[in-house]
Protein backbone atom coordinates (compact mmCIF):
# COMPACT_ATOMS: atom_id res chain seq x y z
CA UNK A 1 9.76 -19.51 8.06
CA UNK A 2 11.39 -21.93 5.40
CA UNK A 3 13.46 -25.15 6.24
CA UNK A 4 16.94 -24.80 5.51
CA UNK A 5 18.36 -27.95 3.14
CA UNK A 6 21.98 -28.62 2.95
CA UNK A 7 23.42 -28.96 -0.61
CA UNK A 8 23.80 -32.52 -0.07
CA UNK A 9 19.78 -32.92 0.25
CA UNK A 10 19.33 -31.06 -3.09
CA UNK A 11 21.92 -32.81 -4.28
CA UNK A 12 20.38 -36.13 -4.02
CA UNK A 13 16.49 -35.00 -4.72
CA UNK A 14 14.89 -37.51 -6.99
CA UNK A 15 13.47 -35.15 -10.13
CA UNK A 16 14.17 -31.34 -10.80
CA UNK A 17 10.66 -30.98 -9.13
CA UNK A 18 11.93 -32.44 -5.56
CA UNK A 19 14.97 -29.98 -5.95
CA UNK A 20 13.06 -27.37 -6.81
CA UNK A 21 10.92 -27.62 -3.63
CA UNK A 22 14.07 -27.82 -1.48
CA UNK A 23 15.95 -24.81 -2.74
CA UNK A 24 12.92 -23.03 -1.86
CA UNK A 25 12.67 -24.52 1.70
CA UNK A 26 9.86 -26.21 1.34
CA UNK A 27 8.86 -29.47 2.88
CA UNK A 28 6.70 -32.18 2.11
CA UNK A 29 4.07 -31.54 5.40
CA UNK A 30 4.59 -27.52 4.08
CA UNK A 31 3.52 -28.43 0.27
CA UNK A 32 0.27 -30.97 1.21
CA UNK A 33 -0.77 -28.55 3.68
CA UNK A 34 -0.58 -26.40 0.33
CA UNK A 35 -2.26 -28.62 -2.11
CA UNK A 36 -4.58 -29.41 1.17
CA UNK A 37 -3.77 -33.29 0.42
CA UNK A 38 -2.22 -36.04 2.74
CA UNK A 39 1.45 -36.05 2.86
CA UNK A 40 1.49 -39.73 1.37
CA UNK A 41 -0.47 -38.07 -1.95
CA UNK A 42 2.05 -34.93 -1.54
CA UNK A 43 4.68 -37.18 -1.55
CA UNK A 44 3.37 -39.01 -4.61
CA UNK A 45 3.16 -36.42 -6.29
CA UNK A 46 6.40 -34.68 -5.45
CA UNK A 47 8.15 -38.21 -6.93
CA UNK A 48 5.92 -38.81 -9.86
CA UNK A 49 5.08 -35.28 -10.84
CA UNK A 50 2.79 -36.18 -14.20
CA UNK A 51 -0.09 -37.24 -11.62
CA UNK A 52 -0.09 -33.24 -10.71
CA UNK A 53 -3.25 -31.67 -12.10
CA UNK A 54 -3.68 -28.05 -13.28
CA UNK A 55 -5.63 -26.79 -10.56
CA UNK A 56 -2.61 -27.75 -8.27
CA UNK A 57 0.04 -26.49 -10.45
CA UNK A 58 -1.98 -22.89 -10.75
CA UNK A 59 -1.65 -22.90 -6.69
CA UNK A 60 1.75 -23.67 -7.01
CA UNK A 61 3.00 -20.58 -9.18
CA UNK A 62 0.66 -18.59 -6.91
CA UNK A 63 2.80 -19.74 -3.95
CA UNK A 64 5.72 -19.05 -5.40
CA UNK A 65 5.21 -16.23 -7.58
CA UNK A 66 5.41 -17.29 -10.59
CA UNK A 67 3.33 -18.71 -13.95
CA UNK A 68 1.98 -22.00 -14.45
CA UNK A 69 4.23 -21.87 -17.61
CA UNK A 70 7.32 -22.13 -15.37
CA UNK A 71 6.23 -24.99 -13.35
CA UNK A 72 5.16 -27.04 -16.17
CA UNK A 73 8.65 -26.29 -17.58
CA UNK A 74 10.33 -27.61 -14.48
CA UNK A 75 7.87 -30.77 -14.88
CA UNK A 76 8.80 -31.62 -18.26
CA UNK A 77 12.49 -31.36 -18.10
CA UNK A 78 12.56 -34.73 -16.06
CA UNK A 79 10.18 -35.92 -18.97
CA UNK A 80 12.98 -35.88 -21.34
């Protein structure tokens, strides 16, 4: 079961990454339990997504179905 975010939560997410997460329900315990980090490194990494490594962005797409191409894409358009 995914959490539910209001508009207002996406709304105020602090990178494309962060709102990215939230549209697809997922929270920060959901996504370290994921990565199998701590949720203080999840949430490092979910605010200062450069410190992701490949190996976590390939488990990523897996999750969600798609290529590691796409989430690098979502990465980088903060990076601009």
């Amino acid at each position: 079961m995914t959490k539910k975010y209001k508009f207002t939560h996406i709304r105020e997410a602090h990178n494309e990454f962060e709102a990215f997460l939230r549209i697809k329900g997922m929270s920060t315990r959901q996504f370290s339990f994921l990565l199998d980090v701590s949720e203080v490194t999840a949430r490092r990494y979910i605010l200062d997504t450069t410190l992701l490594r490949y190996y976590h962005m390939n488990i990523i797409a897996t999750h969600f179905n798609m290529t590691v191409k796409d989430v690098i894409d979502i990465i980088e358009y903060d990076l601009k």
